[in-house]
N, C-alpha and C. Protein backbone atom coordinates (compact mmCIF):
# COMPACT_ATOMS: atom_id res chain seq x y z
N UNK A 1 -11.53 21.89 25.63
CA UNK A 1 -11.76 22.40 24.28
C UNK A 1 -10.80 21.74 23.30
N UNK A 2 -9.27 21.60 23.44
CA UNK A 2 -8.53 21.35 22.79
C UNK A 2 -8.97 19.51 22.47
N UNK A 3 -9.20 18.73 23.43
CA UNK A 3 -9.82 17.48 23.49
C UNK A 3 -10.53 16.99 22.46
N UNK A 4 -11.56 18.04 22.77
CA UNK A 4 -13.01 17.53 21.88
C UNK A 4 -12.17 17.97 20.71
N UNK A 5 -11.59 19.48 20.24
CA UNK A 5 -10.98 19.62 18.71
C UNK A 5 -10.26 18.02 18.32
N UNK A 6 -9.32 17.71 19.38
CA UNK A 6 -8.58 16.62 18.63
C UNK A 6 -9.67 15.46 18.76
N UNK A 7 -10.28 15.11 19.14
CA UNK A 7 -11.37 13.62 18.64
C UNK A 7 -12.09 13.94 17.28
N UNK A 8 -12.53 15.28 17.79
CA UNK A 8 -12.89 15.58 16.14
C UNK A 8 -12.58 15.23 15.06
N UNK A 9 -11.14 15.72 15.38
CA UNK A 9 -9.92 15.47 14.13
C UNK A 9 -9.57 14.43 13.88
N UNK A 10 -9.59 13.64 14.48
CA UNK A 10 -9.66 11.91 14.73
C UNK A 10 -11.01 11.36 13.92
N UNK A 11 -11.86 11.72 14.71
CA UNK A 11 -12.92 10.99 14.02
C UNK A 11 -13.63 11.36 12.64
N UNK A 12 -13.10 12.82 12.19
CA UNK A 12 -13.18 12.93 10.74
C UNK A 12 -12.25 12.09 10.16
N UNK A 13 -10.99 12.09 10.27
CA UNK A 13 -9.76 11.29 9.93
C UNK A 13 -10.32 9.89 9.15
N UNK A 14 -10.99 9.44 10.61
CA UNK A 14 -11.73 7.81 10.46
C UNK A 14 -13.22 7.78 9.42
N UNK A 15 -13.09 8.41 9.68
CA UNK A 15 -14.48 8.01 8.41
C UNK A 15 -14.27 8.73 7.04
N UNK A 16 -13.38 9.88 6.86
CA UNK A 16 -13.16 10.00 5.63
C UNK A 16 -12.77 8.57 5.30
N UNK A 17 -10.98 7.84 5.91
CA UNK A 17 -10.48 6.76 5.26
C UNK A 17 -11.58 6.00 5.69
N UNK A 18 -12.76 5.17 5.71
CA UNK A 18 -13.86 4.46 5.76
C UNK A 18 -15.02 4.67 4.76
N UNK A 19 -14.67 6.09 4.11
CA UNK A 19 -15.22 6.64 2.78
C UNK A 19 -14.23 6.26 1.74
N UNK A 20 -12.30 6.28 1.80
CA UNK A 20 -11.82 5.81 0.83
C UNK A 20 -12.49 4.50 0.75
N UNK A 21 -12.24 4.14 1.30
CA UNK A 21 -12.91 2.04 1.37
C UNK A 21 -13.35 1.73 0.44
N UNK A 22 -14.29 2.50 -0.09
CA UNK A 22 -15.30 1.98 -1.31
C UNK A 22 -14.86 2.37 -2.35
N UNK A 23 -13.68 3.37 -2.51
CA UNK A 23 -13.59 3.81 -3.76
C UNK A 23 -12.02 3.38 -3.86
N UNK A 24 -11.49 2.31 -3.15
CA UNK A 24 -10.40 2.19 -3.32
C UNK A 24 -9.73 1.37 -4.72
N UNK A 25 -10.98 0.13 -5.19
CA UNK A 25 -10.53 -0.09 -6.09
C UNK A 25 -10.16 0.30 -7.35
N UNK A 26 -9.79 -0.09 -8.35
CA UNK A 26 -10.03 0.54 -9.65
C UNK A 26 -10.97 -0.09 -10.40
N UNK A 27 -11.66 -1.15 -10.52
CA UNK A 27 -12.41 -1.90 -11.03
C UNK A 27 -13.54 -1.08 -10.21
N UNK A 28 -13.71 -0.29 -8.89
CA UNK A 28 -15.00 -0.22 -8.55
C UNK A 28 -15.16 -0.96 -7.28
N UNK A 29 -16.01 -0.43 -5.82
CA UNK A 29 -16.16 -1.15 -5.29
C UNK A 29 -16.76 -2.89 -5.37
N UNK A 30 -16.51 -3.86 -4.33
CA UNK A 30 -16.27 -4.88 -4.62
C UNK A 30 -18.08 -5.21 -3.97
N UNK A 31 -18.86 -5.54 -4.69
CA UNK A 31 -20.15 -5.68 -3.56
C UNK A 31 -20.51 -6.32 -2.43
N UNK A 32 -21.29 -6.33 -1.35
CA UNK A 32 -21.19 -7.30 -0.13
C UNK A 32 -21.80 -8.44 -0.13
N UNK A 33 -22.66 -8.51 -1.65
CA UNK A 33 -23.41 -9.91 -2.08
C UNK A 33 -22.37 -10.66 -2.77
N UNK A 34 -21.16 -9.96 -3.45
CA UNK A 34 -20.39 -11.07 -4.51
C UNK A 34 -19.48 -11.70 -3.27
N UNK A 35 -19.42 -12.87 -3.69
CA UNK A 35 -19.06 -13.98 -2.78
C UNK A 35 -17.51 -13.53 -2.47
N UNK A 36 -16.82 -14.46 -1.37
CA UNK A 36 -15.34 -14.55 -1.23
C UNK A 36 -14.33 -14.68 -2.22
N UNK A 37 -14.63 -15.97 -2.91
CA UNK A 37 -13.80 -16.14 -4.17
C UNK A 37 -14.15 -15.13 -4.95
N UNK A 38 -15.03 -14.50 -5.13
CA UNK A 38 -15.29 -13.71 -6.18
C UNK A 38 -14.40 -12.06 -5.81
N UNK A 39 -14.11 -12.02 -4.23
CA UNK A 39 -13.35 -10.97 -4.02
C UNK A 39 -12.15 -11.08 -4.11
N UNK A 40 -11.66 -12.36 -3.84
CA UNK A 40 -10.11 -12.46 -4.25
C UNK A 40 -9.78 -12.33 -5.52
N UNK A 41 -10.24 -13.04 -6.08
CA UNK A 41 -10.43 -13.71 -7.86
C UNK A 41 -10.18 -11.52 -8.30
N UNK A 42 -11.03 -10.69 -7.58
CA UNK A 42 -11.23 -9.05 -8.39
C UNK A 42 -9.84 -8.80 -7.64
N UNK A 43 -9.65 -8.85 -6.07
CA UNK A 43 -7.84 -8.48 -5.82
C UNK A 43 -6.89 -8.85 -6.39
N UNK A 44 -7.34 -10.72 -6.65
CA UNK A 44 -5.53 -10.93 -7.44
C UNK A 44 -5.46 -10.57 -8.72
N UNK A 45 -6.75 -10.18 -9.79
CA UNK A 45 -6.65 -9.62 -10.79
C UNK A 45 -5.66 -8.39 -10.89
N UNK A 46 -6.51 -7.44 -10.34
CA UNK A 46 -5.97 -5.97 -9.99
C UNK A 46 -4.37 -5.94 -9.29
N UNK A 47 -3.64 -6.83 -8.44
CA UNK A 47 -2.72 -7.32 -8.49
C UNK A 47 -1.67 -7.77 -9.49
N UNK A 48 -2.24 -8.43 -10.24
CA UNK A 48 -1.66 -8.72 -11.76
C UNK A 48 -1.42 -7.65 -12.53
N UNK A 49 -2.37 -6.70 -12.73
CA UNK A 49 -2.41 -5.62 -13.60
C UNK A 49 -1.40 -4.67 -13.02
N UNK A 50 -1.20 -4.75 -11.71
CA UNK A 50 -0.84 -3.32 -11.11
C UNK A 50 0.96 -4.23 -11.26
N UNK A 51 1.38 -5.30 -10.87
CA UNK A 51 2.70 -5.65 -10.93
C UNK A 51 2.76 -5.38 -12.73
N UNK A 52 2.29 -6.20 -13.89
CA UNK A 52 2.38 -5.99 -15.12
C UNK A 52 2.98 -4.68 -15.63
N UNK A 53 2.18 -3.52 -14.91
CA UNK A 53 2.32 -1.93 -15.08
C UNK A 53 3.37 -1.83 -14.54
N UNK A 54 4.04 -2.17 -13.19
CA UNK A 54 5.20 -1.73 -12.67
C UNK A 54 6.16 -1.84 -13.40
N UNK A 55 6.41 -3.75 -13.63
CA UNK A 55 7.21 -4.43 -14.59
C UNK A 55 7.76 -3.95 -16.03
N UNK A 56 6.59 -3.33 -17.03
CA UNK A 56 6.54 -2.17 -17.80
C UNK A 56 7.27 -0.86 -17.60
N UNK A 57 6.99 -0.38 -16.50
CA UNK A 57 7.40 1.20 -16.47
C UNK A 57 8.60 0.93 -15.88
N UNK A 58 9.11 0.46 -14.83
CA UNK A 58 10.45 0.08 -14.04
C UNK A 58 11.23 -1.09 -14.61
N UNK A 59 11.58 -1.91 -15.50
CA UNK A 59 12.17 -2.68 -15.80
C UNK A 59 13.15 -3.79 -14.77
N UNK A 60 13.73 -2.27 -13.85
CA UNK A 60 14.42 -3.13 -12.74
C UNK A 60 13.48 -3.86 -11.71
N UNK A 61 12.45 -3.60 -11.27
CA UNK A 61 11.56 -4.10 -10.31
C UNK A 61 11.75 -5.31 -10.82
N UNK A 62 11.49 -5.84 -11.89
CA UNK A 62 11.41 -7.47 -12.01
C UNK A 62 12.52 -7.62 -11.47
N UNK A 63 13.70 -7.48 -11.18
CA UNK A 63 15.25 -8.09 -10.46
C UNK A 63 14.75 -8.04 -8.89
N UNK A 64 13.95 -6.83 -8.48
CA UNK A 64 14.26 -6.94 -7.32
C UNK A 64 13.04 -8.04 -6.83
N UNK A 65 12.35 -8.23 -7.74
CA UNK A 65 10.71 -9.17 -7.68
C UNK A 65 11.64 -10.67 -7.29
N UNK A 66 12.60 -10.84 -8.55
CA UNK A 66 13.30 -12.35 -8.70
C UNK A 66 13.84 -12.67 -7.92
N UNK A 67 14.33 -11.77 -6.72
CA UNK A 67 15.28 -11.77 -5.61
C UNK A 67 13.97 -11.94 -4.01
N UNK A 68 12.96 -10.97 -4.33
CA UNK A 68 12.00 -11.26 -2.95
C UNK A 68 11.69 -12.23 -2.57
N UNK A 69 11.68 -12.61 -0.91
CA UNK A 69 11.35 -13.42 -0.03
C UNK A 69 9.77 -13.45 -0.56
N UNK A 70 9.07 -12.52 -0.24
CA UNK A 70 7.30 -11.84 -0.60
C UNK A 70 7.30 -10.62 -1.05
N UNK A 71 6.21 -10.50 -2.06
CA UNK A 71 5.97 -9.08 -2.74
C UNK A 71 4.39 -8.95 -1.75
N UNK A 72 4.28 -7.67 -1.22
CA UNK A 72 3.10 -7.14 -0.81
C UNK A 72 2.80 -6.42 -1.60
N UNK A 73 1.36 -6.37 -2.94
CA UNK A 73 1.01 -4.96 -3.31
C UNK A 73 -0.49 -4.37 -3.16
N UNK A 74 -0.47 -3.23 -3.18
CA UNK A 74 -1.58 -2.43 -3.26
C UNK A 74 -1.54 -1.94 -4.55
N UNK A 75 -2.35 -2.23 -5.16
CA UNK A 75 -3.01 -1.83 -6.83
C UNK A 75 -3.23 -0.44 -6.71
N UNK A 76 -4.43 -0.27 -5.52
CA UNK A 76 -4.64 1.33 -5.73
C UNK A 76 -4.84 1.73 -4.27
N UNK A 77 -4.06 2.34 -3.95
CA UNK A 77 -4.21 3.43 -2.86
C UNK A 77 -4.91 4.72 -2.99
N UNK A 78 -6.06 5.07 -2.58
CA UNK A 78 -6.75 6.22 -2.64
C UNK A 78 -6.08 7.21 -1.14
N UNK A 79 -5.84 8.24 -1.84
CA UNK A 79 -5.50 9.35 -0.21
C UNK A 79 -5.98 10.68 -1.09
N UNK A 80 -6.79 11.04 0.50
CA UNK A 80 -7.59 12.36 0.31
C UNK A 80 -7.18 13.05 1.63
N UNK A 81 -7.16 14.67 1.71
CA UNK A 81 -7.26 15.66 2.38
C UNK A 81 -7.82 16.73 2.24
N UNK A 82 -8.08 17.60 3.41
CA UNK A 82 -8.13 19.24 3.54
C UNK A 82 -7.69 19.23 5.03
N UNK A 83 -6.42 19.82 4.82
CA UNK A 83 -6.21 19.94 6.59
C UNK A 83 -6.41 18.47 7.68
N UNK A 84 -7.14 17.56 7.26
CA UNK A 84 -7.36 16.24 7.79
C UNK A 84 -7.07 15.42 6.26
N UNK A 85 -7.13 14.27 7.09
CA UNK A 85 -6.58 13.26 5.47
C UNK A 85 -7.05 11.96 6.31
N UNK A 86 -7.38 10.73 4.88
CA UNK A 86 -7.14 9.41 5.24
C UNK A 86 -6.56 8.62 3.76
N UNK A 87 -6.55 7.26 4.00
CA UNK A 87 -6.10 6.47 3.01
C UNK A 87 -6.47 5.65 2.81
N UNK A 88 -6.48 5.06 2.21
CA UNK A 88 -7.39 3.23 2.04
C UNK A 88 -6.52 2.94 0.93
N UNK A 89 -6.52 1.16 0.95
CA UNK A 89 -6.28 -0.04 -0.32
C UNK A 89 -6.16 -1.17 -0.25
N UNK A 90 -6.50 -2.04 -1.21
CA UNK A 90 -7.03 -3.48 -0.50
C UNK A 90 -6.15 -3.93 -1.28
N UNK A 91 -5.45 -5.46 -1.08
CA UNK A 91 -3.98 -6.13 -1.67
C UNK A 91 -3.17 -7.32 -1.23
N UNK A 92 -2.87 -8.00 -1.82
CA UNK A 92 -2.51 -9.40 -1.67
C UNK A 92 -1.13 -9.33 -1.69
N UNK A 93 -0.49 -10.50 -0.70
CA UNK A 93 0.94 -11.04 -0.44
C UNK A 93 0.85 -11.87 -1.56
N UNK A 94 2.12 -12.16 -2.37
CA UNK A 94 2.58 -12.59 -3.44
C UNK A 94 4.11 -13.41 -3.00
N UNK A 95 3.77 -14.62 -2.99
CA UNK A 95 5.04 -15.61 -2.24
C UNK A 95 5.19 -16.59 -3.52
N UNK A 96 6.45 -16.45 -4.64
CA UNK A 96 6.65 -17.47 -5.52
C UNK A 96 5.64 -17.98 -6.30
N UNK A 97 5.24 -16.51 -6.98
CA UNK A 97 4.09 -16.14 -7.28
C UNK A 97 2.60 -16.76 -7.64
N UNK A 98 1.86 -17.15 -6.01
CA UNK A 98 1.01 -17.59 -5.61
C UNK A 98 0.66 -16.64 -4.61
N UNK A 99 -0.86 -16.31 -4.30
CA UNK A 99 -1.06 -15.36 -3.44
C UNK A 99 -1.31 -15.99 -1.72
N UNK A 100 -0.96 -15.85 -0.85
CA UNK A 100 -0.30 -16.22 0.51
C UNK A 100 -1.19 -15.49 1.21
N UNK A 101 -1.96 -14.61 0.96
CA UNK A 101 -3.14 -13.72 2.23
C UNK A 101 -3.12 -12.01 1.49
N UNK A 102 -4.45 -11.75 1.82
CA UNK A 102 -4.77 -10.41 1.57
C UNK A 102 -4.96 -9.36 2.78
N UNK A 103 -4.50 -8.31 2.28
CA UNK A 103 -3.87 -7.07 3.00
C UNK A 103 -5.13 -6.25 3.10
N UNK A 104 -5.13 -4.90 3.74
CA UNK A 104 -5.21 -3.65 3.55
C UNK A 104 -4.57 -2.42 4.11
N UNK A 105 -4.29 -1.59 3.79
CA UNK A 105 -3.49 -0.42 4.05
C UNK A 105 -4.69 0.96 4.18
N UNK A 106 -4.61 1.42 5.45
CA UNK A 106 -5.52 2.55 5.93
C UNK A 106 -4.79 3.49 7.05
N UNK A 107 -5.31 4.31 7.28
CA UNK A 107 -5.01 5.82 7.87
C UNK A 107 -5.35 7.17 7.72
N UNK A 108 -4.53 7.57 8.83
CA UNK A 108 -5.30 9.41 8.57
C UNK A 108 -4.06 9.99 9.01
N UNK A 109 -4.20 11.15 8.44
CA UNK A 109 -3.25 11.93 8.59
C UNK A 109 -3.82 13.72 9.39
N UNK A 110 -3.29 14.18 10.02
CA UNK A 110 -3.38 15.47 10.44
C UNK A 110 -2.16 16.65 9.87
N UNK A 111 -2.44 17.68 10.00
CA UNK A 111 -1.44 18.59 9.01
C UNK A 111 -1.79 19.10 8.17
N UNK A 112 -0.72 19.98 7.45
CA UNK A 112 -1.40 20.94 5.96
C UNK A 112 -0.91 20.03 5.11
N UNK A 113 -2.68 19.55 4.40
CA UNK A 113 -2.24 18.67 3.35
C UNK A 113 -3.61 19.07 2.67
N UNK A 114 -3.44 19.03 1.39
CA UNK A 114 -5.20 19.51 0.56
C UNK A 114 -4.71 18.48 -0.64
N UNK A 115 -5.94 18.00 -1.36
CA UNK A 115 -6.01 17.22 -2.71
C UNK A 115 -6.38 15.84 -2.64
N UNK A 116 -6.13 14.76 -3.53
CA UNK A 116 -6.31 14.11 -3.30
C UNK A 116 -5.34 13.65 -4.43
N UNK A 117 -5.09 12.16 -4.25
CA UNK A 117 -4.30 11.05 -5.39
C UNK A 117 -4.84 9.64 -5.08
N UNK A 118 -4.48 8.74 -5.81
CA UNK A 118 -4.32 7.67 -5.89
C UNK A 118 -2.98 7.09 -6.75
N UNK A 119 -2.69 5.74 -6.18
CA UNK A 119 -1.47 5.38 -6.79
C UNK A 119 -0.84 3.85 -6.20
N UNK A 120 -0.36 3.30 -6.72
CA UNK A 120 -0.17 1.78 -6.35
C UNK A 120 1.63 1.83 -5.76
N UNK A 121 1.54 0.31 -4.98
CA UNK A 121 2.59 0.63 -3.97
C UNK A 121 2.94 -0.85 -3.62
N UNK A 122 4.12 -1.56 -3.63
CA UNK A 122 4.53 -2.68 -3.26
C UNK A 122 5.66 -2.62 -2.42
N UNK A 123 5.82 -3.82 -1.27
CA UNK A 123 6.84 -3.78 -0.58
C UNK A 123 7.45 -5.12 -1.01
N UNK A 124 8.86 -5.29 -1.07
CA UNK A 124 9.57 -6.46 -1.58
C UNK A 124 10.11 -6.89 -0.09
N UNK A 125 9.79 -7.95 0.38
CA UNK A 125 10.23 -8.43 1.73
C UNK A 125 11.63 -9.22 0.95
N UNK A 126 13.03 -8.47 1.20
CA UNK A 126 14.02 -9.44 0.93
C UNK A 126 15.04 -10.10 1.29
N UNK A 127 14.25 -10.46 2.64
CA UNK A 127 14.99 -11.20 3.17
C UNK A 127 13.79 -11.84 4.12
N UNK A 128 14.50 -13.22 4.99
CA UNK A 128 13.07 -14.33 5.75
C UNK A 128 12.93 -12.89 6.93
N UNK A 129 14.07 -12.81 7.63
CA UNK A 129 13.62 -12.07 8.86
C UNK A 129 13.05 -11.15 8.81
N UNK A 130 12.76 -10.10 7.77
CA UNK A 130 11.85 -9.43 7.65
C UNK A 130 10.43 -9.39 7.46
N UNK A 131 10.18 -10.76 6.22
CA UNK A 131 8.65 -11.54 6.24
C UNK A 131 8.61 -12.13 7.60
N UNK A 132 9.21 -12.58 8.62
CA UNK A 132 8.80 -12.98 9.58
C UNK A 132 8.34 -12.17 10.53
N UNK A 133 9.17 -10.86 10.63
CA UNK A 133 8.73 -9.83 11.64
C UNK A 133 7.40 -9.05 11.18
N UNK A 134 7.23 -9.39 10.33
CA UNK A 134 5.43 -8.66 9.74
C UNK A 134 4.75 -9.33 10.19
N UNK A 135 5.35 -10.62 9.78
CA UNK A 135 3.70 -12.05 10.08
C UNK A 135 3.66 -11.94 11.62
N UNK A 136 4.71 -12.09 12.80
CA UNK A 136 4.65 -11.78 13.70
C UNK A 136 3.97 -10.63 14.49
N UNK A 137 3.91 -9.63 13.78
CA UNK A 137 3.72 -8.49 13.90
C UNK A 137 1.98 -8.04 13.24
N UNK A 138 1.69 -9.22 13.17
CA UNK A 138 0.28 -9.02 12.21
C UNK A 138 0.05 -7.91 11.29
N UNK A 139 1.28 -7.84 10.62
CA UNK A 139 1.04 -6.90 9.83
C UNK A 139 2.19 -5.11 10.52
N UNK A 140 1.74 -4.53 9.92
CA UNK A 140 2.73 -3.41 10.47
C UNK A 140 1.74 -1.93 10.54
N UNK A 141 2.31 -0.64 11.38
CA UNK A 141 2.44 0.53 11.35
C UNK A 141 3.71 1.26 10.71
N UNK A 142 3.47 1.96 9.47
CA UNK A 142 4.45 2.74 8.56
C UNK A 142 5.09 3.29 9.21
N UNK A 143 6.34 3.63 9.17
CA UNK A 143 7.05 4.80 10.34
C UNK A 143 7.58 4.06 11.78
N UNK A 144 6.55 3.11 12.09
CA UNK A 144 7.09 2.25 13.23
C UNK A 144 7.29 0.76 12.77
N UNK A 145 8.57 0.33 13.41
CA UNK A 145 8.88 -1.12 13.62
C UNK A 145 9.66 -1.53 12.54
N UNK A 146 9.33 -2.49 11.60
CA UNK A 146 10.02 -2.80 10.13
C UNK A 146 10.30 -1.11 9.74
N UNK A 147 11.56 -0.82 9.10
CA UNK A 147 11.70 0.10 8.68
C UNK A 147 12.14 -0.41 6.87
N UNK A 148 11.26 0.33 6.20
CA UNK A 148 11.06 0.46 4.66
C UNK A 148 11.99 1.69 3.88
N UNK A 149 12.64 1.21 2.70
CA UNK A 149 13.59 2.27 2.12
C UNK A 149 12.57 2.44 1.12
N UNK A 150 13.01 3.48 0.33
CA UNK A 150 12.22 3.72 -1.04
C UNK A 150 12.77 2.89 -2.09
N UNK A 151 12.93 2.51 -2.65
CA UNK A 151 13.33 1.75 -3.98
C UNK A 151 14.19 2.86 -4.99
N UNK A 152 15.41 2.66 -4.98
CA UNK A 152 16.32 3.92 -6.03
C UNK A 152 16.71 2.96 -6.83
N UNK A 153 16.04 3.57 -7.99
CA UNK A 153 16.25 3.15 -9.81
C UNK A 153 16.83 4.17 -10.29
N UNK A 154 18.20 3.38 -11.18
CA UNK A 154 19.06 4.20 -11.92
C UNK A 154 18.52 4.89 -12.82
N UNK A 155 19.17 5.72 -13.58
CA UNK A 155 18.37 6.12 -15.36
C UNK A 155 18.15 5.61 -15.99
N UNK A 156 18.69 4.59 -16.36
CA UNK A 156 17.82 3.37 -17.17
C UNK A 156 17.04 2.64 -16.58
N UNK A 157 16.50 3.25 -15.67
CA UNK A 157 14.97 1.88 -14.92
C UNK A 157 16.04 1.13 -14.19
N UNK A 158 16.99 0.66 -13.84
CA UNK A 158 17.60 -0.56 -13.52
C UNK A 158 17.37 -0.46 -11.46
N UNK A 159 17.37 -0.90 -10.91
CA UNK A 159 17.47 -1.43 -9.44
C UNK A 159 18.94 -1.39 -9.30
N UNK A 160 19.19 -0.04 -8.08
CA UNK A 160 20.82 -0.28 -7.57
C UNK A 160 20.65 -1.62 -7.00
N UNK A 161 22.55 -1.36 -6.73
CA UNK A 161 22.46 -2.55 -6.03
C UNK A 161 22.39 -2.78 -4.35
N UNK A 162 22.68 -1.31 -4.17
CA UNK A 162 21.99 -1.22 -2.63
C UNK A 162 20.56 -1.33 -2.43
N UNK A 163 19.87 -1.10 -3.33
CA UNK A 163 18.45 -1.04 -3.01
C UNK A 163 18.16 -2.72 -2.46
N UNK A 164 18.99 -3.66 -3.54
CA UNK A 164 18.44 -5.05 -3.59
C UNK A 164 19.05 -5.74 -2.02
N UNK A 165 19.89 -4.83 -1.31
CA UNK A 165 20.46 -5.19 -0.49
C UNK A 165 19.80 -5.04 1.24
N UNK A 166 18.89 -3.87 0.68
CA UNK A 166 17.83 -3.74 1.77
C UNK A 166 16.75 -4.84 2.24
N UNK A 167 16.31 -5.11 3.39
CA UNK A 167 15.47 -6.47 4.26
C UNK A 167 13.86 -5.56 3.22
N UNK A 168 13.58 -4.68 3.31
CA UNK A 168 12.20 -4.24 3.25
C UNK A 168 12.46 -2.97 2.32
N UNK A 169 12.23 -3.19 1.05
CA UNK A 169 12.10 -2.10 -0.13
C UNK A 169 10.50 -1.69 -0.40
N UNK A 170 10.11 -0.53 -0.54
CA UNK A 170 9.27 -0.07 -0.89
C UNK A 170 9.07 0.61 -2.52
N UNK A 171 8.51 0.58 -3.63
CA UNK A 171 8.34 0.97 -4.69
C UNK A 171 6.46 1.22 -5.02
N UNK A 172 6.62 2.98 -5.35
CA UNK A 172 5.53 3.79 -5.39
C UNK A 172 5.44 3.89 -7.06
N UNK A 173 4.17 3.69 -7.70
CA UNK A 173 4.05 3.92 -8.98
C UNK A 173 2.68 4.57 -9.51
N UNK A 174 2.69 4.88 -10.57
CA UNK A 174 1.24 5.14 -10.83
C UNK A 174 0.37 6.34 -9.96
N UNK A 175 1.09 7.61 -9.83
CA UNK A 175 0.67 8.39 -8.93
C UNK A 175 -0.63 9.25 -10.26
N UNK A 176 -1.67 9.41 -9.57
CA UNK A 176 -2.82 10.07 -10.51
C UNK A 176 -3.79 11.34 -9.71
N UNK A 177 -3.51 12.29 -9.48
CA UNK A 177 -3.87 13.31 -8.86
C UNK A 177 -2.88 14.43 -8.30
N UNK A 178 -3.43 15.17 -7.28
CA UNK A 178 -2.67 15.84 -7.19
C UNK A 178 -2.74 16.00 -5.43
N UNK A 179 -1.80 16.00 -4.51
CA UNK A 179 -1.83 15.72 -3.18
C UNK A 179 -0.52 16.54 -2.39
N UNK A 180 -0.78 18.02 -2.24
CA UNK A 180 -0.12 18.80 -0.80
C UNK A 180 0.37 18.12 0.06
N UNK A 181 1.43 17.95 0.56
CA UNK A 181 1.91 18.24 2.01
C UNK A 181 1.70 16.30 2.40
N UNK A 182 1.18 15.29 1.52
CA UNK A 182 0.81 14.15 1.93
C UNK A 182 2.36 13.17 2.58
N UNK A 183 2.11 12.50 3.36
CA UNK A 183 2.66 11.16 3.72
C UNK A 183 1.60 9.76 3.99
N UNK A 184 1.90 8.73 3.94
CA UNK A 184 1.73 7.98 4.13
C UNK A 184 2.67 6.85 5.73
N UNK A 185 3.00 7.84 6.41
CA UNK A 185 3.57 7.43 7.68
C UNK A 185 2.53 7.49 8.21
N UNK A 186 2.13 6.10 9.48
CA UNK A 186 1.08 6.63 10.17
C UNK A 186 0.21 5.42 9.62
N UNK A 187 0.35 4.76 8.41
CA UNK A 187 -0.75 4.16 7.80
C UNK A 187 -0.30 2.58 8.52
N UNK A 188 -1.72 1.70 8.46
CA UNK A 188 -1.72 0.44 9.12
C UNK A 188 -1.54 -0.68 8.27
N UNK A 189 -1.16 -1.44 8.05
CA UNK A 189 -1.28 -2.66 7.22
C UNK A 189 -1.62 -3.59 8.29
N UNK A 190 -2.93 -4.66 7.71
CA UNK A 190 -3.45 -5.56 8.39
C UNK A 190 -4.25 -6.81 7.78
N UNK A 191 -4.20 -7.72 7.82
CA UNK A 191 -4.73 -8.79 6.98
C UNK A 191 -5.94 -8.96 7.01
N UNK A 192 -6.90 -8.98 6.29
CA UNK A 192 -7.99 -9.30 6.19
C UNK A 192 -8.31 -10.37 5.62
N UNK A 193 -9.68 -11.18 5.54
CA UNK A 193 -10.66 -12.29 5.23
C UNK A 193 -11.59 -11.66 3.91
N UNK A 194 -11.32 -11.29 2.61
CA UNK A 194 -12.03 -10.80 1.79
C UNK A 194 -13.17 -12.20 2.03
C-alpha cells in the first residue's frame, strides 16, 4: 500500500513538472515546428532580459558577473504545488559573454508545500574547478555534489566580499507568486539540444 502511495507521489510529481515545461517560458511556450536556431535565438533573448533585470535591481551582481568563470541562468523558473510539487526552466551557460550550451532545471518535490511562483535564478561558476566539476558531472543535482551559497548583497545592492570568494554562488530574483513550504533542493540541471 505504502509503495503504490509513493509511485503515485512520484509520478504525479513527474508530470505536473512535464506540465511546468510548457509554461516555463515567459515569452510563451517555444513551438515544436519553430526550428533550432529559432529556439536558442527565444533562450538567449530571455537570457538577456533576465541578466539586464538582475543587473538593474542588484547592482552588485555585475561585480560578481565580471569576476565569473560561467554564468548559468534560468530566466524563468515555474514551481507549482499542493502537497506534491514540480519545477521546470529552460537556460543558457554564458562564458565571456557568448552562450557555451543550454540548460534545463526540473523536479519535484514531496511535503507541505501549496501555491505556486515563478522566478529567475543564476549560478556564477567562480572559479575553473567548479565549471569543471559540472561539465564533468553533466550537469548537477541541487543539494548533492557542487555545493551552491546564496549570493549576500549588502544594503546598497553591493556583493560581499565573501560571497565573491565562493567556487559556486547562486542569485534568486524576480520572485512572482506566492509558494508555501517550497525548496528547490532535489532539482536536476541537465543540458539539452534546443
Amino acid at each position: 500500500m505504502i509503495l503504490t502511495s509513493r509511485r503515485s507521489v512520484l509520478a504525479t510529481a513527474g508530470l505536473l513538472a512535464m506540465g511546468l515545461a510548457g509554461c516555463s517560458n515567459t515569452q510563451g511556450p517555444v513551438s515544436a515546428s519553430t526550428s533550432t536556431g529559432a529556439k536558442r535565438a527565444a533562450i538567449d533573448a530571455e537570457v538577456d532580459a533576465a541578466l539586464a533585470e538582475l543587473y538593474r535591481t542588484r547592482p552588485g551582481a555585475r561585480q560578481l558577473a565580471d569576476r565569473a568563470k560561467a554564468i548559468l541562468v534560468f530566466p524563468s523558473i515555474t514551481q507549482a504545488g499542493f502537497g506534491v510539487g514540480g519545477l521546470y526552466g529552460t537556460g543558457a551557460m554564458r562564458e565571456g559573454g557568448r552562450t557555451t550550451g543550454y540548460y534545463n532545471i526540473a523536479g519535484g518535490t514531496i511535503g507541505f508545500q501549496i501555491g505556486g511562483q515563478s522566478f529567475s535564478q543564476a549560478y556564477f561558476f567562480n572559479t575553473a574547478d567548479a565549471l569543471e566539476t559540472f561539465r564533468k558531472t553533466k550537469g548537477f543535482e541541487l543539494g548533492a555534489g557542487l555545493t551552491a551559497v546564496a549570493a549576500d548583497f549588502g544594503a546598497n545592492g553591493e556583493i560581499t566580499t565573501s560571497t565573491l570568494q565562493k567556487p559556486l554562488v547562486v542569485v534568486t530574483w524576480g520572485q512572482s507568486g506566492l509558494m508555501a513550504g517550497a525548496t528547490i533542493e532535489g532539482a536536476k540541471i541537465t543540458e539539452i539540444n534546443p
